[in-house]
C-alpha atoms as a PDB file:
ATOM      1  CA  UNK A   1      -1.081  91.457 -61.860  1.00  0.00           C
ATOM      2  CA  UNK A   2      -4.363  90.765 -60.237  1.00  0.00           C
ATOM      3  CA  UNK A   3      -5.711  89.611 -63.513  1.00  0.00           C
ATOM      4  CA  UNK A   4      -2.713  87.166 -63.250  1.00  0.00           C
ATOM      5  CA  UNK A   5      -3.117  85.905 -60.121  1.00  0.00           C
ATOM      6  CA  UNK A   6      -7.173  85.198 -60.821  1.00  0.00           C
ATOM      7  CA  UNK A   7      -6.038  83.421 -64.145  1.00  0.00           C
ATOM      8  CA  UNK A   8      -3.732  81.587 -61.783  1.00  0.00           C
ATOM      9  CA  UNK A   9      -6.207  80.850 -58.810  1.00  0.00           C
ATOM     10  CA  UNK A  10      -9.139  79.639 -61.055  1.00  0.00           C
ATOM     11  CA  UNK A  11      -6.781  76.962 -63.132  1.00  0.00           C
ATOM     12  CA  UNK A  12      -6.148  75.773 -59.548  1.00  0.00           C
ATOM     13  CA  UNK A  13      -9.516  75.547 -58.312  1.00  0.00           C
ATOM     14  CA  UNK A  14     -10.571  73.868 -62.129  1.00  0.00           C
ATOM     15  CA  UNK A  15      -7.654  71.295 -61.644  1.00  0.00           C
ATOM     16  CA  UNK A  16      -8.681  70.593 -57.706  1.00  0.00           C
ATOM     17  CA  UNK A  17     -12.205  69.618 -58.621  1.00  0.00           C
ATOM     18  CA  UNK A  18     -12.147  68.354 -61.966  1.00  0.00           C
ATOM     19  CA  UNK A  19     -11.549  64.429 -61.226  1.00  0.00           C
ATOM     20  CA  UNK A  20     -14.806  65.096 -58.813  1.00  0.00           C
ATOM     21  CA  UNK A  21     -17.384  66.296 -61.879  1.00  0.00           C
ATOM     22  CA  UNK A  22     -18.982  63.275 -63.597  1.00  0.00           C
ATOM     23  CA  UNK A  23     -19.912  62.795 -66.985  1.00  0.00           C
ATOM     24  CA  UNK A  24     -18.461  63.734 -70.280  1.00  0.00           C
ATOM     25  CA  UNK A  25     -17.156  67.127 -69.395  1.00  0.00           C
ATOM     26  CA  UNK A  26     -13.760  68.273 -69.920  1.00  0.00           C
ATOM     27  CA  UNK A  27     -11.704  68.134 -67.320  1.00  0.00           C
ATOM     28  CA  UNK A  28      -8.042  69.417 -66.443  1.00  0.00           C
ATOM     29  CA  UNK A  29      -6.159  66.056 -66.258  1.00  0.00           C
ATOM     30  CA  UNK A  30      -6.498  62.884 -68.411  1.00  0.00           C
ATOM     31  CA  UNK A  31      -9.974  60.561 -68.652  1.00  0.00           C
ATOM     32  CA  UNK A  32      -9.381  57.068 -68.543  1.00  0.00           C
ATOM     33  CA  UNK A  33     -12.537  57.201 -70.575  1.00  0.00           C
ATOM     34  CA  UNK A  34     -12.824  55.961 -74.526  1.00  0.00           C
ATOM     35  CA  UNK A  35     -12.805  59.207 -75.889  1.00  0.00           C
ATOM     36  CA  UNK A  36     -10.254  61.048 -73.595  1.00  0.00           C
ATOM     37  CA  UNK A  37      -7.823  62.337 -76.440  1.00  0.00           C
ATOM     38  CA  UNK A  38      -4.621  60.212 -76.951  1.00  0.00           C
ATOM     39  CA  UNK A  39      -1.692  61.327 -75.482  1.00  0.00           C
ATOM     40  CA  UNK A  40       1.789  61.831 -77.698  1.00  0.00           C
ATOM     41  CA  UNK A  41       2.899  58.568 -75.855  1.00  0.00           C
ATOM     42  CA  UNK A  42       0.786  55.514 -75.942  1.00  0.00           C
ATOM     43  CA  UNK A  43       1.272  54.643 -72.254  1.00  0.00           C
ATOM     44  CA  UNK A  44      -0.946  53.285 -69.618  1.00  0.00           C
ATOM     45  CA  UNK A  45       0.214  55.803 -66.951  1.00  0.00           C
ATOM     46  CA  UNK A  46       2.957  58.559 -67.227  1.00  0.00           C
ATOM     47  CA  UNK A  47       4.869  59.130 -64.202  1.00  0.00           C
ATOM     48  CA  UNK A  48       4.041  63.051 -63.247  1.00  0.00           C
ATOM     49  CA  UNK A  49       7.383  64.413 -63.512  1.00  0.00           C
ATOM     50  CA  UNK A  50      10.688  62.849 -64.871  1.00  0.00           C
ATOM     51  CA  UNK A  51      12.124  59.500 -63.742  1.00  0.00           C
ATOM     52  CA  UNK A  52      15.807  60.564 -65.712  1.00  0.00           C
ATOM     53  CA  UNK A  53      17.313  63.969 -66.145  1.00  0.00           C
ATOM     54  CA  UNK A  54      20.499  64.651 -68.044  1.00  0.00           C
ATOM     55  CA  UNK A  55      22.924  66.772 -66.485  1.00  0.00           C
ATOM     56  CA  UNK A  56      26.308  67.617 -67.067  1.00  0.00           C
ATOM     57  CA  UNK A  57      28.641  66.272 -63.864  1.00  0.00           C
ATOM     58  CA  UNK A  58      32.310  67.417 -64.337  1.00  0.00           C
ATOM     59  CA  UNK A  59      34.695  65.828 -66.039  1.00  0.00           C
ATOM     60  CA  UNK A  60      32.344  63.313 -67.036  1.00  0.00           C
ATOM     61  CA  UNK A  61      30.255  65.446 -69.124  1.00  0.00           C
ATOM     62  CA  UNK A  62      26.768  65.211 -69.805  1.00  0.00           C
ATOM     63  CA  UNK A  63      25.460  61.683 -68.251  1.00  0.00           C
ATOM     64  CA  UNK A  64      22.141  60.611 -67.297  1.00  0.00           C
ATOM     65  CA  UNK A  65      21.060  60.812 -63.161  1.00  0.00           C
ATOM     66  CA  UNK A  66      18.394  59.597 -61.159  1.00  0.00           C
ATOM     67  CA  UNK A  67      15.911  62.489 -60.917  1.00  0.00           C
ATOM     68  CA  UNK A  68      14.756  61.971 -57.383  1.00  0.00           C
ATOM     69  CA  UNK A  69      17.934  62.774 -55.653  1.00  0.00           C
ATOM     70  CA  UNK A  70      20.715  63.393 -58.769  1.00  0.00           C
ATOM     71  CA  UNK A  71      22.740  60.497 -57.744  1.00  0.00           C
ATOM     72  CA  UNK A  72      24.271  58.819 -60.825  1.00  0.00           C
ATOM     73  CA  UNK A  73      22.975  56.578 -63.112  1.00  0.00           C
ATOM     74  CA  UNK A  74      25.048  53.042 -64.278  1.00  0.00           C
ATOM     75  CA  UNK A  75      24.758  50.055 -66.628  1.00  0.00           C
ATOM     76  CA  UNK A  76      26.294  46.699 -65.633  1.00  0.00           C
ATOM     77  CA  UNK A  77      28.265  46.064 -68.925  1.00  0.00           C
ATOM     78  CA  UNK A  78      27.513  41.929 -68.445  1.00  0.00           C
ATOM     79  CA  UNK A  79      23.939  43.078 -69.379  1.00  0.00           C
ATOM     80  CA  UNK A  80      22.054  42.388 -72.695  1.00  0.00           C
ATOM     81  CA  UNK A  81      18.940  44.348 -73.524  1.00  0.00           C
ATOM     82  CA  UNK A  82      15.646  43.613 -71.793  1.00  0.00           C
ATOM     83  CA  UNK A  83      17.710  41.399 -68.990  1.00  0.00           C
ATOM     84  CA  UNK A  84      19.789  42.006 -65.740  1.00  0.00           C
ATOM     85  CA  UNK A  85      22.568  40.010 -64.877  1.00  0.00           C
ATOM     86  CA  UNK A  86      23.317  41.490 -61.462  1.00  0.00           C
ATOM     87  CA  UNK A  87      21.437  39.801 -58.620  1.00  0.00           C
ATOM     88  CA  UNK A  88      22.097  38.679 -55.074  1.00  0.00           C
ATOM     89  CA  UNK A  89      24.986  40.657 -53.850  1.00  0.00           C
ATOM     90  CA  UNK A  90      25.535  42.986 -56.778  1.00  0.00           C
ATOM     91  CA  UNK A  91      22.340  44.062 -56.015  1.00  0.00           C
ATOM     92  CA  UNK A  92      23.155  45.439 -52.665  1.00  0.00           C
ATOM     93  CA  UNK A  93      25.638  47.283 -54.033  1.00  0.00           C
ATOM     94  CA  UNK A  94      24.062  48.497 -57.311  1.00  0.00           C
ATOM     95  CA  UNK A  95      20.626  48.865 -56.550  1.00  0.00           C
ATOM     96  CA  UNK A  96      17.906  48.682 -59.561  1.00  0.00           C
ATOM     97  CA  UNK A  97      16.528  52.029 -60.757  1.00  0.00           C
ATOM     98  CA  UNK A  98      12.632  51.690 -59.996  1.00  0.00           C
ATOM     99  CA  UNK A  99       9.392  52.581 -60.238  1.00  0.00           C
ATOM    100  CA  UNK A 100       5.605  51.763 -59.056  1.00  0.00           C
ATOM    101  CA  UNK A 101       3.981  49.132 -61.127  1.00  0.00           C
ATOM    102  CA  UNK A 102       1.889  51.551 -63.627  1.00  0.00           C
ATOM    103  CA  UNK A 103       3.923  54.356 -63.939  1.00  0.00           C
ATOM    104  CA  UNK A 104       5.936  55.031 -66.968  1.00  0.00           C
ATOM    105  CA  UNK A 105       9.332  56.142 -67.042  1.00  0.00           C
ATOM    106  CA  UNK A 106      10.371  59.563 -68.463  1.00  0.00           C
ATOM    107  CA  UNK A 107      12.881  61.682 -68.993  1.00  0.00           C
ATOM    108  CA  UNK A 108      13.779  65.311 -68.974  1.00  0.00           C
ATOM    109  CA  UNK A 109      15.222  67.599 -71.863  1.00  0.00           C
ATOM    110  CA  UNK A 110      18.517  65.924 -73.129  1.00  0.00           C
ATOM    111  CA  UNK A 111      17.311  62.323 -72.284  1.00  0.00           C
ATOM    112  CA  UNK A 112      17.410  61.391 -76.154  1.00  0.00           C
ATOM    113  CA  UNK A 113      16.643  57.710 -75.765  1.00  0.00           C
ATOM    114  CA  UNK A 114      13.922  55.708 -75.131  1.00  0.00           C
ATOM    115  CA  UNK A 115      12.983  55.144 -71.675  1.00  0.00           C
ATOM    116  CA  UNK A 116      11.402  51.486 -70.483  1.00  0.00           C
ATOM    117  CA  UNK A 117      11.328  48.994 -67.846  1.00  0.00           C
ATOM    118  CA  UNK A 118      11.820  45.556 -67.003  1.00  0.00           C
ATOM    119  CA  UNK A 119      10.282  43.218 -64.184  1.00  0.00           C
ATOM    120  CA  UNK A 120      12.834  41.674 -61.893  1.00  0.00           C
ATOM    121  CA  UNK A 121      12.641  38.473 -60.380  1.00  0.00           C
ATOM    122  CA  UNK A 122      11.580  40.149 -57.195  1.00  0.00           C
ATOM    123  CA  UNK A 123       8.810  41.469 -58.802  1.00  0.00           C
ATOM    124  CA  UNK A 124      10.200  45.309 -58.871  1.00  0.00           C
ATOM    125  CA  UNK A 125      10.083  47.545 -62.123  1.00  0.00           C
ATOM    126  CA  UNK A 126      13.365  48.609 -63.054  1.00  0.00           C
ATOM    127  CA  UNK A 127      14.086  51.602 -65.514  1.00  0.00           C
ATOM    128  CA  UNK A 128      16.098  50.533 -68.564  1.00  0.00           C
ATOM    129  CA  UNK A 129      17.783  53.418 -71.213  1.00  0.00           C
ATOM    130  CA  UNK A 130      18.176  52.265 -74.934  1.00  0.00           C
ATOM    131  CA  UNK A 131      17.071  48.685 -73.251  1.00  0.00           C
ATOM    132  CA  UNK A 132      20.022  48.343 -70.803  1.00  0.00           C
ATOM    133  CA  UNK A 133      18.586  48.186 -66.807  1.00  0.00           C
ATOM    134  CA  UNK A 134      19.837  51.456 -64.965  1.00  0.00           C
ATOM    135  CA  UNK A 135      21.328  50.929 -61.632  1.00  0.00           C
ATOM    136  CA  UNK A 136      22.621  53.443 -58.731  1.00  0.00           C
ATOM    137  CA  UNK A 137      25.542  52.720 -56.422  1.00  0.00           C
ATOM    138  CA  UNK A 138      25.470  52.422 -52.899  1.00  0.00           C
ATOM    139  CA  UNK A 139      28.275  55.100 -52.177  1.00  0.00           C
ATOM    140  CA  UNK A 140      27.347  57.580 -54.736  1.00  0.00           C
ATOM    141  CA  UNK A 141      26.491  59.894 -51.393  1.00  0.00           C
ATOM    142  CA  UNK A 142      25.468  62.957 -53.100  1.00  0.00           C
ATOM    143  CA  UNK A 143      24.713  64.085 -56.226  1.00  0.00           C
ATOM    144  CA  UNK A 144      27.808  64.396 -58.734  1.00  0.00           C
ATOM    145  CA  UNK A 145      29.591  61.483 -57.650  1.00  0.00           C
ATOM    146  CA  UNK A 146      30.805  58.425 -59.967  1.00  0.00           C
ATOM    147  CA  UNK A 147      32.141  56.288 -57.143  1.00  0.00           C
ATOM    148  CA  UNK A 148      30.700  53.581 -59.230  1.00  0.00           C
ATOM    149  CA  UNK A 149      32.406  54.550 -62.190  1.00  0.00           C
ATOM    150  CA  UNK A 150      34.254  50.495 -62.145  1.00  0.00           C
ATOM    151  CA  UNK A 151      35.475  48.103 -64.630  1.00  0.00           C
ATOM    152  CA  UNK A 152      32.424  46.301 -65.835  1.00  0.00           C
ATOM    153  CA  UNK A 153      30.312  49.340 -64.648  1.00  0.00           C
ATOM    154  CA  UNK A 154      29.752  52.147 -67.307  1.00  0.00           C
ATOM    155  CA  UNK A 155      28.071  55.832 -66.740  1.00  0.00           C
ATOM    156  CA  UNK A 156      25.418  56.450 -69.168  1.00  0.00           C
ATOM    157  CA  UNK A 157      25.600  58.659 -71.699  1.00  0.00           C
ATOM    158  CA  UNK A 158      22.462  60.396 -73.034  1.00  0.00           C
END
């Protein structure tokens, strides 16, 4: 046990002050340097934990959910890969799934698609699954509902 907990405690204390050491010495998170070593996704900057889980929510099965609070996730079926169509109002009411400019979207185990975003007139990343934009709904109040389970509105499947 106390072997453990040392194990445990120095991997800490390594991870705390390895982006203060300079020079070519390995550290315990990734080097923007030339010859860090590739990650298995070529992306600028992965978001530290998942942006999209996969979670099965009653009746509905297995659908995909914002991983921040659980609250399901939507596509607008008037959509077309790479563009949203809801703006102004809709908006409002289905607000975008987003991230920080230079984080990557990812997803947890059962999220079998690919994960990217789009830019928004507004400037805003918004997630997109298979290349649809993901949206939430305003009274989706907890996790596990589909109030916003409407004609022209679909839940997303993983």
């Amino acid at each position: 046990m106390r072997a453990a907990l040392a194990v445990v405690f120095s991997a800490l204390v390594l991870a705390a002050c390895g982006p203060s050491v300079s020079g070519p010495a390995a550290t315990a998170t990734p080097s923007p340097s030339p010859t860090a070593t590739p990650t298995p996704t070529p992306t600028p900057s992965p978001s530290a934990a998942p942006v999209v889980l996969a979670q099965s929510v009653g009746a509905m099965g297995m659908i995909l959910v914002a991983a921040s609070n659980g609250h399901t996730l939507y596509n607008f079926d008037s959509d077309s890969p790479g563009v949203s169509r809801c703006t102004s109002g809709c908006i409002g009411i289905w607000p975008a799934l987003s991230i920080s400019i230079g984080q990557t979207p990812t997803g947890g185990p059962g999220v079998t698609g690919a994960l990217g975003t789009i830019t928004r007139s507004d400037g805003t990343l918004q997630v997109t699954y298979k290349g649809l934009p993901l949206y939430l709904f305003h009274s989706d109040a907890k996790p596990g509902d589909t109030k916003g389970n409407y004609t022209g509105w679909s839940l997303v499947k993983p």
